[in-house]
C-alpha atoms as a PDB file:
ATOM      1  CA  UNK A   1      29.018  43.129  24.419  1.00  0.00           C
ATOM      2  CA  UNK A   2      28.642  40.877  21.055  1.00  0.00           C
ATOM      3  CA  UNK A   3      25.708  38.415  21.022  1.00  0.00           C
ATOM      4  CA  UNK A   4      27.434  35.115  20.538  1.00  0.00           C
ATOM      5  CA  UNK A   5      26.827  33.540  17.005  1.00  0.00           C
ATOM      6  CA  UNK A   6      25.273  30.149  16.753  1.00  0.00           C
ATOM      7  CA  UNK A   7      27.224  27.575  14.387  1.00  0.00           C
ATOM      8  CA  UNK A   8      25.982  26.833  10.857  1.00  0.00           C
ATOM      9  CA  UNK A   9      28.586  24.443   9.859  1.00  0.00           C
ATOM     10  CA  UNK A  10      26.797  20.975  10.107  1.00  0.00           C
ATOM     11  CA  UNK A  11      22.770  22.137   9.074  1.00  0.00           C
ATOM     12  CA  UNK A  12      24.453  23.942   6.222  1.00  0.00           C
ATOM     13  CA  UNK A  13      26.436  20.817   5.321  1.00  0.00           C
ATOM     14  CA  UNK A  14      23.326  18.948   5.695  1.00  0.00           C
ATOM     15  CA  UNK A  15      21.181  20.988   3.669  1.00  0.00           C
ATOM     16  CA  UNK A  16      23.971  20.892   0.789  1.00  0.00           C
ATOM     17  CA  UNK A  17      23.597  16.815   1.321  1.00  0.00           C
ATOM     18  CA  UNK A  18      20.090  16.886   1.460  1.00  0.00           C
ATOM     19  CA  UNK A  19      19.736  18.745  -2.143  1.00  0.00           C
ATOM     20  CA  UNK A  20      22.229  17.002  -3.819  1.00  0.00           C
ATOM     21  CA  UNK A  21      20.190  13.703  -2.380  1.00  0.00           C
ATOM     22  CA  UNK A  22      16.900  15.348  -3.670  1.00  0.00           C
ATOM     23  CA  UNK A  23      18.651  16.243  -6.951  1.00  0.00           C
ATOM     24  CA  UNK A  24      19.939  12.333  -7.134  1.00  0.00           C
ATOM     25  CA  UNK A  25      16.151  11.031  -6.581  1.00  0.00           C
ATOM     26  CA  UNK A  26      14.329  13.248  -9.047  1.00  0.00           C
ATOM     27  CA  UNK A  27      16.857  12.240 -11.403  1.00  0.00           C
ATOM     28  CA  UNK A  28      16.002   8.101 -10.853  1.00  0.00           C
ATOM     29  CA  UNK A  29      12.376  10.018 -12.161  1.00  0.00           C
ATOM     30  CA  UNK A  30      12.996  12.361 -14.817  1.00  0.00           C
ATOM     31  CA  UNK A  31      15.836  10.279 -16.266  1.00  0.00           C
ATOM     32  CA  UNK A  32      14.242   7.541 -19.473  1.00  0.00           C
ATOM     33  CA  UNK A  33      13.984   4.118 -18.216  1.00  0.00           C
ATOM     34  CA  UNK A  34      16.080   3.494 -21.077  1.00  0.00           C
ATOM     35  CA  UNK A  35      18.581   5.092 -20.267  1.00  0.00           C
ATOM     36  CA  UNK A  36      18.513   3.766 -16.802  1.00  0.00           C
ATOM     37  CA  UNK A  37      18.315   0.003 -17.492  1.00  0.00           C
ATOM     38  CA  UNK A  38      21.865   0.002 -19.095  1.00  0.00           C
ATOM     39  CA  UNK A  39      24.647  -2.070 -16.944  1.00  0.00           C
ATOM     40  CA  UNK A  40      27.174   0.109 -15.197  1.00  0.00           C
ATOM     41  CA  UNK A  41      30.250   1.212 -17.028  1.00  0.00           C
ATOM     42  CA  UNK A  42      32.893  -1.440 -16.479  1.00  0.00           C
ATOM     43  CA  UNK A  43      30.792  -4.927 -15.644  1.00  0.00           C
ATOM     44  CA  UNK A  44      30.281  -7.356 -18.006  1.00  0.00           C
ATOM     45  CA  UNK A  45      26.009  -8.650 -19.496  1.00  0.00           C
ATOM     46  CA  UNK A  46      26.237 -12.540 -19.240  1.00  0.00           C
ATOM     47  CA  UNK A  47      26.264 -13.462 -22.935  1.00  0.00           C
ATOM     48  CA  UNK A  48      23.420 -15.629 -24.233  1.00  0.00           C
ATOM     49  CA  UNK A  49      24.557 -18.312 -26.411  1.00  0.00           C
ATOM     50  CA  UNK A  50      26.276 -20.973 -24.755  1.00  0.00           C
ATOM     51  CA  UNK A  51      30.104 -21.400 -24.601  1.00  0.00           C
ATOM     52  CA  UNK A  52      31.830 -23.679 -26.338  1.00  0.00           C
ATOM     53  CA  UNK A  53      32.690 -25.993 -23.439  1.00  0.00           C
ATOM     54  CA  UNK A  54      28.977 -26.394 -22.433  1.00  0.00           C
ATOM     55  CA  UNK A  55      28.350 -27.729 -25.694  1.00  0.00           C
ATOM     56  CA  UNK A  56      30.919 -30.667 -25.744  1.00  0.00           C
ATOM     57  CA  UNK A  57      30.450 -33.597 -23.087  1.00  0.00           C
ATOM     58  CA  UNK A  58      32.471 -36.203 -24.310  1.00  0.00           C
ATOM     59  CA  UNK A  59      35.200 -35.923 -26.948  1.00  0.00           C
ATOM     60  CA  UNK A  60      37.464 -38.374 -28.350  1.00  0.00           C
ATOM     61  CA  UNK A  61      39.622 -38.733 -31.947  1.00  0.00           C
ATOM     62  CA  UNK A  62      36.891 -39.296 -34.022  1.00  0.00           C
ATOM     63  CA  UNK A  63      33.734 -39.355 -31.677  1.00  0.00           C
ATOM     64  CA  UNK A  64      32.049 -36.874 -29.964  1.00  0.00           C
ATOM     65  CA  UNK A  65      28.648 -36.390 -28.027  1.00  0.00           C
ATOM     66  CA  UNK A  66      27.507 -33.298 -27.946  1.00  0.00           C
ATOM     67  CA  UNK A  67      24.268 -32.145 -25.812  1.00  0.00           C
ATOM     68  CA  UNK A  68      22.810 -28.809 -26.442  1.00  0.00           C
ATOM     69  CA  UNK A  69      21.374 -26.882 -23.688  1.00  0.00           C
ATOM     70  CA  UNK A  70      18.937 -24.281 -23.529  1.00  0.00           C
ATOM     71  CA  UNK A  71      20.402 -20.562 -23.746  1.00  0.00           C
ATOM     72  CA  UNK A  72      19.047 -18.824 -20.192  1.00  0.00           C
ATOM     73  CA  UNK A  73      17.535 -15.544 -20.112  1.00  0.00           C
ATOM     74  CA  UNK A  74      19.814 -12.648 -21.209  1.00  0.00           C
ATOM     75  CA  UNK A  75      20.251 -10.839 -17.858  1.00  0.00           C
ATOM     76  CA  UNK A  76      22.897  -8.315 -16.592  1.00  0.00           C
ATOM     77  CA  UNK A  77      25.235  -9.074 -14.695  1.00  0.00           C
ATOM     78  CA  UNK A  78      25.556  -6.141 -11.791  1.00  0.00           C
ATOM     79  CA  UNK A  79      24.329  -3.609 -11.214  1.00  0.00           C
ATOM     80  CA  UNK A  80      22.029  -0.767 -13.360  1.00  0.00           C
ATOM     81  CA  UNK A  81      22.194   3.387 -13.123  1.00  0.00           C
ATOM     82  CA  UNK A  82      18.648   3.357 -11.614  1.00  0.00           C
ATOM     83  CA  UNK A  83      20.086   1.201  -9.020  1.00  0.00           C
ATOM     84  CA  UNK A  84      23.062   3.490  -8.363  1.00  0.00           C
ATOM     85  CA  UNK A  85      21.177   5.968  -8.145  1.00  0.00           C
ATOM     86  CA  UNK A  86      18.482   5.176  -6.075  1.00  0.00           C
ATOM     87  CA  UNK A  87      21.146   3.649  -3.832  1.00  0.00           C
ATOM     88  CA  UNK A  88      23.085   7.200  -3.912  1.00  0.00           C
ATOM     89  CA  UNK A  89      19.868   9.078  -2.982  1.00  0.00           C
ATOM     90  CA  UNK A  90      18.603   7.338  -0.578  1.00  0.00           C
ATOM     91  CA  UNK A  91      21.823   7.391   1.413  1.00  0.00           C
ATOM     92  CA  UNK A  92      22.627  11.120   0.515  1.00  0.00           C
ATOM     93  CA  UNK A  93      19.207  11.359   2.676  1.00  0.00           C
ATOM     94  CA  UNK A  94      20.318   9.059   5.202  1.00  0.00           C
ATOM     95  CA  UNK A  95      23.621  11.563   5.703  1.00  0.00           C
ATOM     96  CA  UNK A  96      21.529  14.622   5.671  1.00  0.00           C
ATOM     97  CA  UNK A  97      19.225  13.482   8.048  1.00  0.00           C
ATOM     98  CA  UNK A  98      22.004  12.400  10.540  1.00  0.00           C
ATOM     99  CA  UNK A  99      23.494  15.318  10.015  1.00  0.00           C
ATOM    100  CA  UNK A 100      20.449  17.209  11.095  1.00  0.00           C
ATOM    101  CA  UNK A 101      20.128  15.714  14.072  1.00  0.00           C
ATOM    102  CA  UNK A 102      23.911  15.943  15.169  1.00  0.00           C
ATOM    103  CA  UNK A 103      22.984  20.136  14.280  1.00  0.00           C
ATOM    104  CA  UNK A 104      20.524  20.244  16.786  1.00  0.00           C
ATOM    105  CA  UNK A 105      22.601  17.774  18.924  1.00  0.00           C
ATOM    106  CA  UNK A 106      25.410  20.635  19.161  1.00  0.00           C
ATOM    107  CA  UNK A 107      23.027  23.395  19.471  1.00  0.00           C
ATOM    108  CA  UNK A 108      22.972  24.451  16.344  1.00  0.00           C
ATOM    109  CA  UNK A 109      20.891  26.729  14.342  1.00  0.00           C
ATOM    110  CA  UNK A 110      17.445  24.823  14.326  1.00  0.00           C
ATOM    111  CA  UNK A 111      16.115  25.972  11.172  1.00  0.00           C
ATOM    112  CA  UNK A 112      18.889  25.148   9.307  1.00  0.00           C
ATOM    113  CA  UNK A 113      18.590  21.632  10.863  1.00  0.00           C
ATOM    114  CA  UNK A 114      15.232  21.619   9.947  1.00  0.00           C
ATOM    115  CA  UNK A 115      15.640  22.011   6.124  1.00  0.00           C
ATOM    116  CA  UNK A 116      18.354  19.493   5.446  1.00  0.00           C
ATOM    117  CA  UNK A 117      15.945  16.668   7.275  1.00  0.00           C
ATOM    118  CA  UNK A 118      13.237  17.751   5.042  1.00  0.00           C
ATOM    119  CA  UNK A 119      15.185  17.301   2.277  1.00  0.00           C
ATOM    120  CA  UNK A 120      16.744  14.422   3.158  1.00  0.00           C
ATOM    121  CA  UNK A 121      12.784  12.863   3.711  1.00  0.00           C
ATOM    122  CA  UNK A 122      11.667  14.191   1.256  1.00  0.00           C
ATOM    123  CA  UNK A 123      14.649  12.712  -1.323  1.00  0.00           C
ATOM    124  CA  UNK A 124      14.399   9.073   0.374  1.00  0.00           C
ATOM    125  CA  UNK A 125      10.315   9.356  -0.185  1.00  0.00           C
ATOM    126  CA  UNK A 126      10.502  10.086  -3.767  1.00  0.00           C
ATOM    127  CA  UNK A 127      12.111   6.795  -3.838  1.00  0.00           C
ATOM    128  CA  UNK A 128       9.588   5.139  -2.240  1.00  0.00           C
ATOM    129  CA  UNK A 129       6.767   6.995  -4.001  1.00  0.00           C
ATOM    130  CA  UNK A 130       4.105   5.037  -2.346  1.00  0.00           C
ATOM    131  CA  UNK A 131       4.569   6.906   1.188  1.00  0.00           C
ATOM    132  CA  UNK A 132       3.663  10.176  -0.585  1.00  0.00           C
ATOM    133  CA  UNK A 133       0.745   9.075  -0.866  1.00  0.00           C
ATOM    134  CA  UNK A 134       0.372   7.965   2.292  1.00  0.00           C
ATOM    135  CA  UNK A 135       0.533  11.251   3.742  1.00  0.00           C
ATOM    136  CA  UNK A 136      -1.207  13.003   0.852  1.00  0.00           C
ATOM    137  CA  UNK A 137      -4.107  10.824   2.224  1.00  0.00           C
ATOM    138  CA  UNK A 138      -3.330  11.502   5.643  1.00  0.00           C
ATOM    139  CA  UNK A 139      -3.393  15.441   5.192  1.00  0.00           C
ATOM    140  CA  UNK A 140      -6.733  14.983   3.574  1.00  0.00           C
ATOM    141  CA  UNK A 141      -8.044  13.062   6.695  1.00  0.00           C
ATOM    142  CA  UNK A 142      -6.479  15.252   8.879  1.00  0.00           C
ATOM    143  CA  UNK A 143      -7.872  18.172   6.970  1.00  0.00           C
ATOM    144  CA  UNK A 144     -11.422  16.556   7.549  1.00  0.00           C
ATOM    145  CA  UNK A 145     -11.096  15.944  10.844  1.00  0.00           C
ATOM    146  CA  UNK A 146      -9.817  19.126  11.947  1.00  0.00           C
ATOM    147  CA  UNK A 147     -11.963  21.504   9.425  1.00  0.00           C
END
């Protein structure tokens, strides 16, 4: 008699989802800032000097008034790559997570299960740097404690 196989399909899918997300998120940190801080491909960057109908208040044959008013702030208008991206990873985590759970939901392969939520943690931490460090310091305690 064959042992019966567990299924793979959704921790595998999850752990493919779970590196791309890590990939994504190291990318947001390896990539220049320059790079980065550029508008996304197709939006428009407000211009700064001021049109030509903000200029002109009152207009007549032969008299006009004219007030000038400050240019703003040149600021883009959208959306940057670092936002994309960090977007992208941190719901590529999101997914691989969820899909880890519905693995072990369906009795699947735990270890497999296992892996893509680590990765998907791990890729949605590297955006949010600050909780390494959290448990950094919380392994150190715990270290202390324990030892």
């Amino acid at each position: 008699m064959e042992p019966v196989r567990q299924s793979r399909r959704l921790g595998i899918i999850g752990c493919i989802v779970g590196l791309l997300a890590l990939l994504t998120s190291a990318l947001t940190q390896l990539l220049p800032a320059a790079q980065l801080a550029q508008p996304v491909a197709g939006q428009a960057t407000e211009a700064a000097a001021p049109k030509a109908r903000d200029q002109v208040i009152f207009h007549t044959k032969r008299f006009e008034i004219t007030r000038s008013r400050e240019a703003p702030e040149p600021r883009a208008a959208g959306t940057t790559w670092n936002d994309v991206l960090s977007m992208t990873a941190a719901s590529l985590g999101v997914l691989a997570i969820a899909l880890a759970v519905l693995a072990v939901i369906f009795r699947e392969e735990k270890l497999l299960a296992g892996i893509a939520a680590v990765l998907g943690a791990a890729a949605i931490a590297v955006q949010i740097w600050w909780v390494l460090i959290i448990v950094a310091v919380a392994i150190v305690i715990l270290n202390g404690i324990v030892g």
